[in-house]
Every structure is written in C-alpha cells, then in structure tokens.
C-alpha atoms as a PDB file:
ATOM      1  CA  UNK A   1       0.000   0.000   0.000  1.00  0.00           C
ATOM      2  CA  UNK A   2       2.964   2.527   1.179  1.00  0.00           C
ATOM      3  CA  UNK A   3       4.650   1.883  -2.019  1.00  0.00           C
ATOM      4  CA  UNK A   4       1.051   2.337  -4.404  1.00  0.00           C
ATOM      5  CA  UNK A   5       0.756   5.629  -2.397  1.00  0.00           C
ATOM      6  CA  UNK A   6       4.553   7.275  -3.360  1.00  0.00           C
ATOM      7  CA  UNK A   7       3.665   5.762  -7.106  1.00  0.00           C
ATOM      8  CA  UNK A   8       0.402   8.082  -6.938  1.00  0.00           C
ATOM      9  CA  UNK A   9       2.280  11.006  -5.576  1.00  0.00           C
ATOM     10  CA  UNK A  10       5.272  10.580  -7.945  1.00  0.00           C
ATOM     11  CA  UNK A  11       3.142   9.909 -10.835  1.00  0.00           C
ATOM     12  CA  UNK A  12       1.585  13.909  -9.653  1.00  0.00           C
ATOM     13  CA  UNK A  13       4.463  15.592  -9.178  1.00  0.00           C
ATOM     14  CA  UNK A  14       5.502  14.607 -12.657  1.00  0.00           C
ATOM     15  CA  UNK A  15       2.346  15.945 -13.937  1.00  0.00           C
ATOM     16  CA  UNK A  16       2.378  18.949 -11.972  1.00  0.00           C
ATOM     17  CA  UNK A  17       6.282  19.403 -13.719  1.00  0.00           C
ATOM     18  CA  UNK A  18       5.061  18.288 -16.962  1.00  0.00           C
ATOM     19  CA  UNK A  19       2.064  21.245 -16.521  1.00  0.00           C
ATOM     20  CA  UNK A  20       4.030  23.974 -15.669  1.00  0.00           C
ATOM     21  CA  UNK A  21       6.447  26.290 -18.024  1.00  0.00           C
ATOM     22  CA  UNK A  22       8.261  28.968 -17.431  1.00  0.00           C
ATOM     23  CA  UNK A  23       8.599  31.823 -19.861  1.00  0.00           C
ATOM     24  CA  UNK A  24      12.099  33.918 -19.122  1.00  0.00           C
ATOM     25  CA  UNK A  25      12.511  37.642 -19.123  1.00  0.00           C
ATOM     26  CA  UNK A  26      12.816  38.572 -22.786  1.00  0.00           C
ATOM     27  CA  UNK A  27      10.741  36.324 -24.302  1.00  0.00           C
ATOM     28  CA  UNK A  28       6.952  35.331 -25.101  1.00  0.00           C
ATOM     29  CA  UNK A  29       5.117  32.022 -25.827  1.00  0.00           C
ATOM     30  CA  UNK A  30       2.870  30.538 -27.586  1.00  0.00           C
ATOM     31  CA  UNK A  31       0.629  27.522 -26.239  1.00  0.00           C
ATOM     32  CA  UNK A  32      -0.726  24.678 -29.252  1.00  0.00           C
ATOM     33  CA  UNK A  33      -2.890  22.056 -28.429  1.00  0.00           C
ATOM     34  CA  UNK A  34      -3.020  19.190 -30.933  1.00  0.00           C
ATOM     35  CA  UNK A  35      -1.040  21.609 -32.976  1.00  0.00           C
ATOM     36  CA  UNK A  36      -3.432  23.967 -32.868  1.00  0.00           C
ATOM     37  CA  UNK A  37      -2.948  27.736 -31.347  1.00  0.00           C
ATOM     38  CA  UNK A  38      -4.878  28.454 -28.065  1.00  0.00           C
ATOM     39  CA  UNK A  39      -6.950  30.936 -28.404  1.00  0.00           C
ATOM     40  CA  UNK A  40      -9.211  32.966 -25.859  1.00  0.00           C
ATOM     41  CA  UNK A  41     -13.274  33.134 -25.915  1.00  0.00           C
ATOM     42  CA  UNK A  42     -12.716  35.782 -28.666  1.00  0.00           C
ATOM     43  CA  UNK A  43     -10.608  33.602 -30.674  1.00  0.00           C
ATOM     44  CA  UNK A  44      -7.449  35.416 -30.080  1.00  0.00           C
ATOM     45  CA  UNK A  45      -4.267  34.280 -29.743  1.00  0.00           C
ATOM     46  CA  UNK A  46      -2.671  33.968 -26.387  1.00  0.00           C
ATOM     47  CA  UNK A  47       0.272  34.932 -25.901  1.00  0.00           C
ATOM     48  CA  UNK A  48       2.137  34.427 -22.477  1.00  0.00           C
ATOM     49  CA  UNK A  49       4.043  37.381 -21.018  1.00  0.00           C
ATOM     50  CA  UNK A  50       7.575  36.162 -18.495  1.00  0.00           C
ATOM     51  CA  UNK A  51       6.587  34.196 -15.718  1.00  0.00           C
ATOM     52  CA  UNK A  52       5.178  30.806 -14.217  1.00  0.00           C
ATOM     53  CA  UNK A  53       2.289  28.930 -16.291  1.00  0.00           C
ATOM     54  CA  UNK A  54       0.560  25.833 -16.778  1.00  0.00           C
ATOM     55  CA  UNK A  55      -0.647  24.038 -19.839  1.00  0.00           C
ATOM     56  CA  UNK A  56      -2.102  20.483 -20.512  1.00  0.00           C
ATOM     57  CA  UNK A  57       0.616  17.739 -19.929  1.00  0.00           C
ATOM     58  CA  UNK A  58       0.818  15.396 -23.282  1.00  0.00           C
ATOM     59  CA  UNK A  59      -1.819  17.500 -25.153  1.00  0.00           C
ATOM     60  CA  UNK A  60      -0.340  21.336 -25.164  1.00  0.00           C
ATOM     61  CA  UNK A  61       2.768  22.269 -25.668  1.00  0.00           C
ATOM     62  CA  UNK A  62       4.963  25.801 -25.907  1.00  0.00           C
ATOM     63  CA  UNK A  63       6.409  27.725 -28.055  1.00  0.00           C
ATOM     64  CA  UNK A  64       8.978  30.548 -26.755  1.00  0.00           C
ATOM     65  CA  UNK A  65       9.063  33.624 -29.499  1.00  0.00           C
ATOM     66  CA  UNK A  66      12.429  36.229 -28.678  1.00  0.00           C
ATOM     67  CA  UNK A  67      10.743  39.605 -27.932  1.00  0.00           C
ATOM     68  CA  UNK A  68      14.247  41.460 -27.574  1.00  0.00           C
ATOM     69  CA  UNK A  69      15.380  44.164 -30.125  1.00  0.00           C
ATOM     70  CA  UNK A  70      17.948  42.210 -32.887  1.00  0.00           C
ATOM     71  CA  UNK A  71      20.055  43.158 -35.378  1.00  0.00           C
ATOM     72  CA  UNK A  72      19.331  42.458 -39.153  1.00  0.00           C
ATOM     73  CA  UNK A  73      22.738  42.608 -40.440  1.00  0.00           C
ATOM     74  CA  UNK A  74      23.257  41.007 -43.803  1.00  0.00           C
ATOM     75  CA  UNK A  75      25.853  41.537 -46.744  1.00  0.00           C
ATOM     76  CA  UNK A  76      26.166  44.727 -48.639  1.00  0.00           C
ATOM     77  CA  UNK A  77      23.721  45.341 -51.434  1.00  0.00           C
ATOM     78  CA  UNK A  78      23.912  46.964 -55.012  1.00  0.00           C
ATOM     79  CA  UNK A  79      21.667  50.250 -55.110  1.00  0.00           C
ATOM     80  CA  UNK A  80      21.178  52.463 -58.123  1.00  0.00           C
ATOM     81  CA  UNK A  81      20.854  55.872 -58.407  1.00  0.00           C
ATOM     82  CA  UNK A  82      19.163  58.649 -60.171  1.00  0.00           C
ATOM     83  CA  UNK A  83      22.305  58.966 -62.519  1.00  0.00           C
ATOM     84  CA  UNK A  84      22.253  54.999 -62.886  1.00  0.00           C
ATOM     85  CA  UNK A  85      25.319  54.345 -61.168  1.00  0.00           C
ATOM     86  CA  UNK A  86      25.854  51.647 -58.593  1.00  0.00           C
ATOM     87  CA  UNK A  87      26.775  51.705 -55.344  1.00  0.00           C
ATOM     88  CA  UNK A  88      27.388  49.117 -52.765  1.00  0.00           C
ATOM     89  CA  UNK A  89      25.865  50.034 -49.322  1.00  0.00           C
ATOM     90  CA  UNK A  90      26.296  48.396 -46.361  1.00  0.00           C
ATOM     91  CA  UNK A  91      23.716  49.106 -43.623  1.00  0.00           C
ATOM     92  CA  UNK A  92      22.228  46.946 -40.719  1.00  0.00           C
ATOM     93  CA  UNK A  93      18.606  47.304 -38.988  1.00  0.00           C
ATOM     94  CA  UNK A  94      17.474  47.434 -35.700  1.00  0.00           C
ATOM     95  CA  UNK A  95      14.084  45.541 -34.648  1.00  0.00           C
ATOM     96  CA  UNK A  96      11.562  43.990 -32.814  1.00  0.00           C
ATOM     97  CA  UNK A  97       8.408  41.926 -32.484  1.00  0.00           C
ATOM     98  CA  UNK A  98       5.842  43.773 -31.117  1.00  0.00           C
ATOM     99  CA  UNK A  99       2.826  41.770 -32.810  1.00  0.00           C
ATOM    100  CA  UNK A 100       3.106  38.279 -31.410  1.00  0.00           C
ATOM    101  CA  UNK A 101      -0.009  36.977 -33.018  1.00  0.00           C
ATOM    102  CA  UNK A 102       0.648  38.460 -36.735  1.00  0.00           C
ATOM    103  CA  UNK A 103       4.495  37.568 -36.219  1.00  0.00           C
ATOM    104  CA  UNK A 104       3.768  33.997 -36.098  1.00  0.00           C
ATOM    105  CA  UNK A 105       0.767  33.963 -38.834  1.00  0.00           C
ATOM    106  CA  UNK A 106       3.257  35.685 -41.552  1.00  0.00           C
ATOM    107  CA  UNK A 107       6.246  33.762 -40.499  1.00  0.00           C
ATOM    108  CA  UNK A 108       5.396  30.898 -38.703  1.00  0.00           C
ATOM    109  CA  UNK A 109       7.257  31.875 -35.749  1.00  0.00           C
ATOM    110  CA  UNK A 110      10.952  31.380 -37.906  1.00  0.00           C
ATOM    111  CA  UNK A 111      13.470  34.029 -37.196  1.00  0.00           C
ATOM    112  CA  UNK A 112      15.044  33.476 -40.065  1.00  0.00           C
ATOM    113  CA  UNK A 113      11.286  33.781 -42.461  1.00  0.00           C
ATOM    114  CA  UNK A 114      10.795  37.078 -40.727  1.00  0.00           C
ATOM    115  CA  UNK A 115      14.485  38.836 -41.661  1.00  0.00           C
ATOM    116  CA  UNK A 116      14.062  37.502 -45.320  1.00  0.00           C
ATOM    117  CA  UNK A 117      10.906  39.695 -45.452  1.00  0.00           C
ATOM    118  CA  UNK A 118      12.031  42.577 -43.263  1.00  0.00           C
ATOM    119  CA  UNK A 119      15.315  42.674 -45.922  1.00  0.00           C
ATOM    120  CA  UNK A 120      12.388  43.156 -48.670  1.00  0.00           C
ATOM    121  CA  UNK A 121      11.153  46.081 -47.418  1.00  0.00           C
ATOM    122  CA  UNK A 122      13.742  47.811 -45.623  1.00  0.00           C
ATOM    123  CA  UNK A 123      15.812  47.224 -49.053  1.00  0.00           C
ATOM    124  CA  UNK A 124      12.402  48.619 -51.122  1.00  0.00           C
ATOM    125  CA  UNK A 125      12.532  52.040 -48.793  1.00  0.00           C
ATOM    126  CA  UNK A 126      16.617  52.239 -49.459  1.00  0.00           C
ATOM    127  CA  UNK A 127      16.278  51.597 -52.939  1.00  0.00           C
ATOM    128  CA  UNK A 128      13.884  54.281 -53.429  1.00  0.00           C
ATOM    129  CA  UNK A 129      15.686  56.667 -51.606  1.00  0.00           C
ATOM    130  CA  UNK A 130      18.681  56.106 -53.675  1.00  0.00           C
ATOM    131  CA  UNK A 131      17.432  56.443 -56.639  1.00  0.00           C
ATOM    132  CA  UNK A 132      15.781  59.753 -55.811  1.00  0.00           C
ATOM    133  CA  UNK A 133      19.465  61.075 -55.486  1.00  0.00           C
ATOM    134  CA  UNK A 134      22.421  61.498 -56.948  1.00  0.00           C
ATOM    135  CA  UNK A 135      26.142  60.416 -55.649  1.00  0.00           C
ATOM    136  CA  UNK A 136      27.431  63.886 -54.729  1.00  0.00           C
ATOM    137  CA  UNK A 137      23.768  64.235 -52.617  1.00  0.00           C
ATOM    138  CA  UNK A 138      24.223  61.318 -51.363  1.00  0.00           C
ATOM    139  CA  UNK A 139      28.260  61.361 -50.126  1.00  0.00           C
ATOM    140  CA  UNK A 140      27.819  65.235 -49.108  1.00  0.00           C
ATOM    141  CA  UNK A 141      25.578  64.894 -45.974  1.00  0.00           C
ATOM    142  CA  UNK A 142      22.385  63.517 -47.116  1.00  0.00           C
ATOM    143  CA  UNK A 143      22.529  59.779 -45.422  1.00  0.00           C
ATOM    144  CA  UNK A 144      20.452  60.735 -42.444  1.00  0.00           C
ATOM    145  CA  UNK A 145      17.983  61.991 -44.683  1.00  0.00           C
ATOM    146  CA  UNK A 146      17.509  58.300 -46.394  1.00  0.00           C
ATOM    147  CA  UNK A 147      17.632  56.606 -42.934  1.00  0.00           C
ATOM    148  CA  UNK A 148      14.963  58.930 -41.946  1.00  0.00           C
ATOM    149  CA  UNK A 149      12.706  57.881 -45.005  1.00  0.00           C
ATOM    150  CA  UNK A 150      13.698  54.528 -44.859  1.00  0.00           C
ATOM    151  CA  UNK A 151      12.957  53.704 -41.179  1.00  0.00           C
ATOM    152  CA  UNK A 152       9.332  55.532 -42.202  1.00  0.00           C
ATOM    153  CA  UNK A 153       8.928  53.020 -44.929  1.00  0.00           C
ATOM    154  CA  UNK A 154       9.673  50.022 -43.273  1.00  0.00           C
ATOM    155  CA  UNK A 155       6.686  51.249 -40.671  1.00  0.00           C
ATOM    156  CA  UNK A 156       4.275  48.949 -42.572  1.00  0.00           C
ATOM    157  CA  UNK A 157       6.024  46.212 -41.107  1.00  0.00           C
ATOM    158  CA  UNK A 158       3.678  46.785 -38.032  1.00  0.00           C
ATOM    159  CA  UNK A 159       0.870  45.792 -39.802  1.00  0.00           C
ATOM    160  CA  UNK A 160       2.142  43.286 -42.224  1.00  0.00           C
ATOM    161  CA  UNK A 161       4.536  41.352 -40.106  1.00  0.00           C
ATOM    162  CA  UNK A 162       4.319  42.427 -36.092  1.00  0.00           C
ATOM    163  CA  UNK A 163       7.533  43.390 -36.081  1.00  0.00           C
ATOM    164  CA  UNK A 164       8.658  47.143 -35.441  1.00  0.00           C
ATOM    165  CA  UNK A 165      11.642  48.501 -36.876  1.00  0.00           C
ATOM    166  CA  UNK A 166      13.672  50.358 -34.409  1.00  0.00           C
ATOM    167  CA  UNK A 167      16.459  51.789 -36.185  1.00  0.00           C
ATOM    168  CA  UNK A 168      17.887  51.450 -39.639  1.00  0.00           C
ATOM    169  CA  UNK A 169      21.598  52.949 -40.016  1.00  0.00           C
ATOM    170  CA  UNK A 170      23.871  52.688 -43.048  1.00  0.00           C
ATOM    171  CA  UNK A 171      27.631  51.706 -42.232  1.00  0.00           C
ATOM    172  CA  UNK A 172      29.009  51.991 -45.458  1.00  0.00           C
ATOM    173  CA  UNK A 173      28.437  52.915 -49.016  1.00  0.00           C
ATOM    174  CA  UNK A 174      30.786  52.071 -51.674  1.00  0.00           C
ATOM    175  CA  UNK A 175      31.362  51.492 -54.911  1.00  0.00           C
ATOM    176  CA  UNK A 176      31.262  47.919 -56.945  1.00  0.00           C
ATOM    177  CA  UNK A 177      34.635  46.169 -56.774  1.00  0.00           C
ATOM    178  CA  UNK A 178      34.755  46.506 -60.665  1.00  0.00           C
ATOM    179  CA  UNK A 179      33.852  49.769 -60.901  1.00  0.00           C
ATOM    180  CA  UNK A 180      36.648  50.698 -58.226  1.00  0.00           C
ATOM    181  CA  UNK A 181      39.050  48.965 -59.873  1.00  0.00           C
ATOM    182  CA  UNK A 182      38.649  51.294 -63.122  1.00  0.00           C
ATOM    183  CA  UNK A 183      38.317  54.730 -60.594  1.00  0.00           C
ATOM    184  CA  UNK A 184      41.593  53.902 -59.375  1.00  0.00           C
ATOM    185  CA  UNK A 185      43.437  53.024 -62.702  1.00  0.00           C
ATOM    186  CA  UNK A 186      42.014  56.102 -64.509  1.00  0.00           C
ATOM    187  CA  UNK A 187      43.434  57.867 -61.211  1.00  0.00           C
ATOM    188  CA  UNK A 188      46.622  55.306 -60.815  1.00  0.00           C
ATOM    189  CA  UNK A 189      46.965  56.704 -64.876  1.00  0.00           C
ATOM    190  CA  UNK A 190      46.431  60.359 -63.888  1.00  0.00           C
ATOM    191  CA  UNK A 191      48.680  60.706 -61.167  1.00  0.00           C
ATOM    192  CA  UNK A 192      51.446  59.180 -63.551  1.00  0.00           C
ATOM    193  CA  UNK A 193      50.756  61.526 -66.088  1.00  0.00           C
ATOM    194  CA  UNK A 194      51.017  64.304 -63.886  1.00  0.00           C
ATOM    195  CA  UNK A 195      53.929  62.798 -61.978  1.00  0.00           C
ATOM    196  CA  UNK A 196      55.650  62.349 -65.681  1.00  0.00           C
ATOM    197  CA  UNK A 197      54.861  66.135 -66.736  1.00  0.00           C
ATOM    198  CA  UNK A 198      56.357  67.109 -63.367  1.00  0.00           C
ATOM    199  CA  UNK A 199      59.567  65.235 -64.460  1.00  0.00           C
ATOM    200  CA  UNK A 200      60.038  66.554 -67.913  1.00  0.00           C
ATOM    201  CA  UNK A 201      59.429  69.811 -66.693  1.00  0.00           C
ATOM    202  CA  UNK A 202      61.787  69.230 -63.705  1.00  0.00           C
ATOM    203  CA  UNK A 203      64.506  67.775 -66.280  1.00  0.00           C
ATOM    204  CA  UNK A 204      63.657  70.638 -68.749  1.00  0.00           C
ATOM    205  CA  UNK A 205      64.293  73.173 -65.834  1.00  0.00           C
ATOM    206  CA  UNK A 206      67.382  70.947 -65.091  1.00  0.00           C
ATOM    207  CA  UNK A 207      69.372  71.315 -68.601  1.00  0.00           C
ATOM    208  CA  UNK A 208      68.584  75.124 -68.458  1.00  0.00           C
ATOM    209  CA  UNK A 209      70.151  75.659 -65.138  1.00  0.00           C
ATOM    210  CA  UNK A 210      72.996  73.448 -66.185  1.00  0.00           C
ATOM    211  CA  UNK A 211      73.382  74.725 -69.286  1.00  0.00           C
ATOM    212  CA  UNK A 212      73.740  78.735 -67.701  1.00  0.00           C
ATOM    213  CA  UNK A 213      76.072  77.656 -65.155  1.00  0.00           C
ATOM    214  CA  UNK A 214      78.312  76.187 -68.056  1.00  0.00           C
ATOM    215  CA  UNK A 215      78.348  78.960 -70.138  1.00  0.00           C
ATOM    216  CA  UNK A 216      79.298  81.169 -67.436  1.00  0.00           C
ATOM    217  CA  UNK A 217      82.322  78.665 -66.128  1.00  0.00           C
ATOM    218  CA  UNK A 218      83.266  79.182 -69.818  1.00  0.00           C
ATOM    219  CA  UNK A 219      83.550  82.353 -69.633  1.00  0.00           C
ATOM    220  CA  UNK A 220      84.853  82.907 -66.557  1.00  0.00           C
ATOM    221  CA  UNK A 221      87.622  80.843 -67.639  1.00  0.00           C
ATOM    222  CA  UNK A 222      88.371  82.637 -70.697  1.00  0.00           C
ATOM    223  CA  UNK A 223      88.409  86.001 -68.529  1.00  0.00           C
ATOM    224  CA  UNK A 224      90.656  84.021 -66.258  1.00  0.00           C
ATOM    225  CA  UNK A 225      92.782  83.137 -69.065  1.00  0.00           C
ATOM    226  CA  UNK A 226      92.800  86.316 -70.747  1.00  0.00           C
ATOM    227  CA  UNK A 227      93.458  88.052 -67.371  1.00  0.00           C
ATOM    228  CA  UNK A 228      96.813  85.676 -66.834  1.00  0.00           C
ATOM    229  CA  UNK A 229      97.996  86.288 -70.780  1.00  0.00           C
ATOM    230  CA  UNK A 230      97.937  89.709 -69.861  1.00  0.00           C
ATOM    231  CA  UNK A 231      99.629  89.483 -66.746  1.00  0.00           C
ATOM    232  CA  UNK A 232     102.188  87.012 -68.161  1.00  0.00           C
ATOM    233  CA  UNK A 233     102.517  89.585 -70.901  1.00  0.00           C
ATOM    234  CA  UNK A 234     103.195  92.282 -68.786  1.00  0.00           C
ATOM    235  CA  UNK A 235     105.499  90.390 -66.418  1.00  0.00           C
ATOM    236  CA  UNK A 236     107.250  89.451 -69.904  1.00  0.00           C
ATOM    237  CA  UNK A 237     107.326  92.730 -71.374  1.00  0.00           C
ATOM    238  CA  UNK A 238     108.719  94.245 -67.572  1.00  0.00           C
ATOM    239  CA  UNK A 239     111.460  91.268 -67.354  1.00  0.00           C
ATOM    240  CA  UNK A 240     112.508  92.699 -70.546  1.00  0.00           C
ATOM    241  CA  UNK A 241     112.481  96.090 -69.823  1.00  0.00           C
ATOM    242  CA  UNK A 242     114.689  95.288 -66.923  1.00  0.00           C
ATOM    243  CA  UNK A 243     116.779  92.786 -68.605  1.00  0.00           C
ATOM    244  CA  UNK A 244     117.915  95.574 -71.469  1.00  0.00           C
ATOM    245  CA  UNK A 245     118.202  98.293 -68.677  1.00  0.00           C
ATOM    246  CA  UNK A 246     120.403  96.367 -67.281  1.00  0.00           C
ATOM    247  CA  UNK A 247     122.629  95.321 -70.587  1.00  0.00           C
ATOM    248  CA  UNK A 248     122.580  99.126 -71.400  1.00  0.00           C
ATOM    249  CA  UNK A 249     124.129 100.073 -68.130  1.00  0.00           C
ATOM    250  CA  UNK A 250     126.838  97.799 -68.648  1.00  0.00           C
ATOM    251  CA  UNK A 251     127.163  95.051 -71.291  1.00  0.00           C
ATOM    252  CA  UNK A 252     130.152  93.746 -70.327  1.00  0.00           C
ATOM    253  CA  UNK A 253     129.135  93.269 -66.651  1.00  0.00           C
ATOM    254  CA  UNK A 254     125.436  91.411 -67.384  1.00  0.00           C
ATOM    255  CA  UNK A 255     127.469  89.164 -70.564  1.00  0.00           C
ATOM    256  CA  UNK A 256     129.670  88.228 -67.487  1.00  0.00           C
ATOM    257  CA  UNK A 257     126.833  87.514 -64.434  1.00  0.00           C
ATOM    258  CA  UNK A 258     124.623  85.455 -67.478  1.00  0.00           C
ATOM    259  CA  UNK A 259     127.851  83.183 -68.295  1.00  0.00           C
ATOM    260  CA  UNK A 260     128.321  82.782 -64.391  1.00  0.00           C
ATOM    261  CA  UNK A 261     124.366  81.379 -64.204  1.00  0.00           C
ATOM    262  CA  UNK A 262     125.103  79.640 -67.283  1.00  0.00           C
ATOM    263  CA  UNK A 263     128.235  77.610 -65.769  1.00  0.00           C
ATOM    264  CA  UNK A 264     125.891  77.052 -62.119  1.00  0.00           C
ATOM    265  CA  UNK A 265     122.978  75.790 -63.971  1.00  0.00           C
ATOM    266  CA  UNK A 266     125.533  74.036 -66.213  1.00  0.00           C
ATOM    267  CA  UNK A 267     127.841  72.694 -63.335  1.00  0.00           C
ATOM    268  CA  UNK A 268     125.271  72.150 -60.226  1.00  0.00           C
ATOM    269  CA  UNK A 269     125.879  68.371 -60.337  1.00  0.00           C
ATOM    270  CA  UNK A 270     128.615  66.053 -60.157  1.00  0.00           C
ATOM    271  CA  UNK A 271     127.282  63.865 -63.092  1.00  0.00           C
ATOM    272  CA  UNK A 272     126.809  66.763 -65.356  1.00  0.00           C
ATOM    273  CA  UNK A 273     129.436  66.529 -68.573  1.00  0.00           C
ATOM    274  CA  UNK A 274     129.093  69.072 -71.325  1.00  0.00           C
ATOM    275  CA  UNK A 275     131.196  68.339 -74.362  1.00  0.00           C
ATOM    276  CA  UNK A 276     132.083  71.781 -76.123  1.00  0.00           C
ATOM    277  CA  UNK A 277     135.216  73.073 -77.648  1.00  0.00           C
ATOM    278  CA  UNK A 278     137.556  74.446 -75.047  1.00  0.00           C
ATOM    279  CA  UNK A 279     137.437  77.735 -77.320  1.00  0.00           C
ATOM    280  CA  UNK A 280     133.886  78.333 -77.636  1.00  0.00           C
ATOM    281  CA  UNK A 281     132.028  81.011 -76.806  1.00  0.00           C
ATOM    282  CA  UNK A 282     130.885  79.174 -73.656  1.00  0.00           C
ATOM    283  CA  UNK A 283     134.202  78.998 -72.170  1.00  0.00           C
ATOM    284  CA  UNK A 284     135.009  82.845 -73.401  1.00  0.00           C
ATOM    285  CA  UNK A 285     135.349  84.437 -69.847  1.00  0.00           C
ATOM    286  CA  UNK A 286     137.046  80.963 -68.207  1.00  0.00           C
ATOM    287  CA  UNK A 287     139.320  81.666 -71.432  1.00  0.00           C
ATOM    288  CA  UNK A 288     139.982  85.205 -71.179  1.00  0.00           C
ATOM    289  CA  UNK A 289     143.416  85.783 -68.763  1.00  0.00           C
ATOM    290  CA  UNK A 290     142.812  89.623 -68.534  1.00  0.00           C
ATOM    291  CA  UNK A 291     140.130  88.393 -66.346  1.00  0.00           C
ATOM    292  CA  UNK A 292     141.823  86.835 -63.950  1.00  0.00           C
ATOM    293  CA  UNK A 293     144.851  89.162 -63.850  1.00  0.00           C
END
C-alpha cells in the first residue's frame, strides 16, 4: 500500500512538472494544443508574457518567441541611383516583435522567415531613396535623410509582419569592386601623367640651369685666361724692360753675371758633362786671362 501511495504522488508531481512552463525575461510564448494555437473566448491568440504557467501535460505544448530588439545585419547590397550608377551600401537594422499573433501567422514563428521579409522592405525604402538622389547628394551629408525615409517606410512592417523597426543605419556605401578597380586606374593613370609632366618639366628646368652655369664657367675661364695672358705679358714685357736696362748700363758686366748662371745651372751636379770646344764662346770668360789678372 505505502509503495502504491509514493507511485500516486510521484506519478503527480511529474504531472504537476510536466504542466508547468516557465517563460524567461525577454521572451513570449505561444501555447498549441493538438497543434493547434490556443486561443481565448474571442478567438485570439494567447500569448504568455515572463513568468510561471501551466498548460495540458501530453496535449499542449509551448512555443517561446524572442521579444528582444535584434540586429538584421546582412551583406552589402547593389543600389542604383538617379544617374544609374551603382553603389554598394552596407547598412544593418534594428528591430523587434511587437505583434506576437501576426508575427507567427506571416512567419510561422521562424526568425530566419521574418528577416528575409524585413530585408524586402527595408531594401524597397533604401532603394527608393537612392534612386531619388544622386552620388554627390548622397556622399555630401544627405545619409540621415535616407535613414529617416527609410525607417518611415519600413513602418508597414507593423501591420504586415508584427515586427517594429527600431532603427535602420547605413555603415558603409561604396562602390562595386569593378567599378573601383577602373576609378583607381584612370586615377593610378592620372597621377602618372602628372607625376611624368612634373619630371620633364623638372629635367627641362634641369638642362637650363645646367646649361647657364656652363656657359658662365666658360667664360669665366676665358676672362681668367685672358686676365693671366695679360699678366704674363706684362710680367714678360717688364722682365725685358729690366733685362735691357740692365745690358745698357753695362754690357760687359750682365754678358759676365749670365755666363756665371750659365756655368751654375751648367755645373750644379757632379754627373753633369758638357762636351764643347775648349774655345767656344761658352768657355770665353774661363778663357779670357785679362780676367783673372
């Protein structure tokens, strides 16, 4: 009997478990019985706020829907705009379910259904926004203004999906790889261009500067040796002067002091030999015995 009676009470307290759910902070849920959503007298959904409840053990069974704001942030997308050009823009939404009942009807509860759908029309608002405007509106200062019109658009989203869209923000807006590429060879090509023009010009300015300083080394040079012919000349011409004052004075003395260099220059060495005629004119005053008497 004892042991019948703690079968009965275990077999409750299972059921009692089994009965109860607990819905955390955060979230909602949804109750089905045979698959089917409980609905109140009015043949609404229910939807269970945080806290303890009980359900049906074996016949109903939960559902637990995330009603915390999440981030729709998917790969960048091409947009087009009023001057047909493409851009690649890069922006990430911020939402919510706030419809519980038309949340799970549209998207059967999936997560994933509901950001396929919310990408639609978030990407419909952007896309008209863009191509109401041209590039330099849109780089200049203008990209609140299209997160402004496209958070209005995606406001339907209320009605059509129970979700509300917090926030939309875009992080980025570039251009298409391809189209990049050619933007920065056309500039890569410019740059040389003007880099090469630079040059020449540089080298032009180069040879001119060069070719001044040359011509005036060439003629300071020929000043310089003009300037030293002259003195040379002059020097010459006094050495001269000097040379036939001198011989004027006396002839005898200067023929005398010029054979007496002539025999030291001649003589200076011991390996010196000078083969002349004892008579010459060379030997005149070493010759000439009224000299040494």
């Amino acid at each position: 009997m004892k042991n019948l009676i703690l079968i009965i009470v275990a077999a409750l307290l299972a059921l009692l478990v089994s009965s109860a759910f607990i819905v955390s902070e955060g979230q909602r849920g949804i109750v089905f019985k045979f698959k089917k959503i409980k609905r109140d007298d009015v043949g609404e959904m229910i939807i269970y706020s945080p806290g303890l409840h009980f359900k049906i053990p074996f016949i109903e069974t939960i559902r637990v829907l995330d009603a915390r704001v999440q981030t729709l942030d998917e790969v960048p997308d091409r947009f087009v705009t009023s001057e047909k050009k493409d851009l690649m823009v890069d922006s990430y939404v911020k939402w919510k379910i706030v419809d519980f009942s038309t949340f799970y009807l549209r998207t059967a509860g999936d997560i994933e259904n509901a950001k396929v759908l919310l990408k639609q029309k978030v990407n419909n608002g952007l896309r008209t926004e863009f191509g109401n405007r041209t590039i330099s509106e849109i780089v200049s200062g203008d990209r609140d203004g299209i997160m402004s019109q496209a958070l209005s658009s995606a406001g339907s989203s209320r009605e059509d999906l129970g979700i509300e869209v917090v926030d939309v923000r875009i992080k980025a807006i570039n251009l298409p790889n391809e189209v990049s590429s050619s933007i920065f060879e056309r500039m890569r090509a410019e740059r040389k261009a003007v880099a090469t023009e630079h040059r020449s010009q540089g080298q032009e300015k180069s040879e001119v500067i060069r070719s001044t300083i040359d011509a005036k080394v060439t003629i300071m040079l020929a000043n310089a040796k003009k300037n030293a012919s002259e003195v040379r000349g002059d020097g010459d011409a006094l050495a001269a002067r000097i040379y036939a004052d001198t011989y004027s004075k006396d002839a005898e003395f200067y023929a005398f002091t010029r054979s007496l260099e002539a025999y030291e220059n001649s003589f200076n060495s011991k390996n010196d030999i000078v083969v002349v005629k004892p008579d010459g004119d060379f030997f005149n005053y070493l010759n000439d015995t009224s000299i040494a008497k």
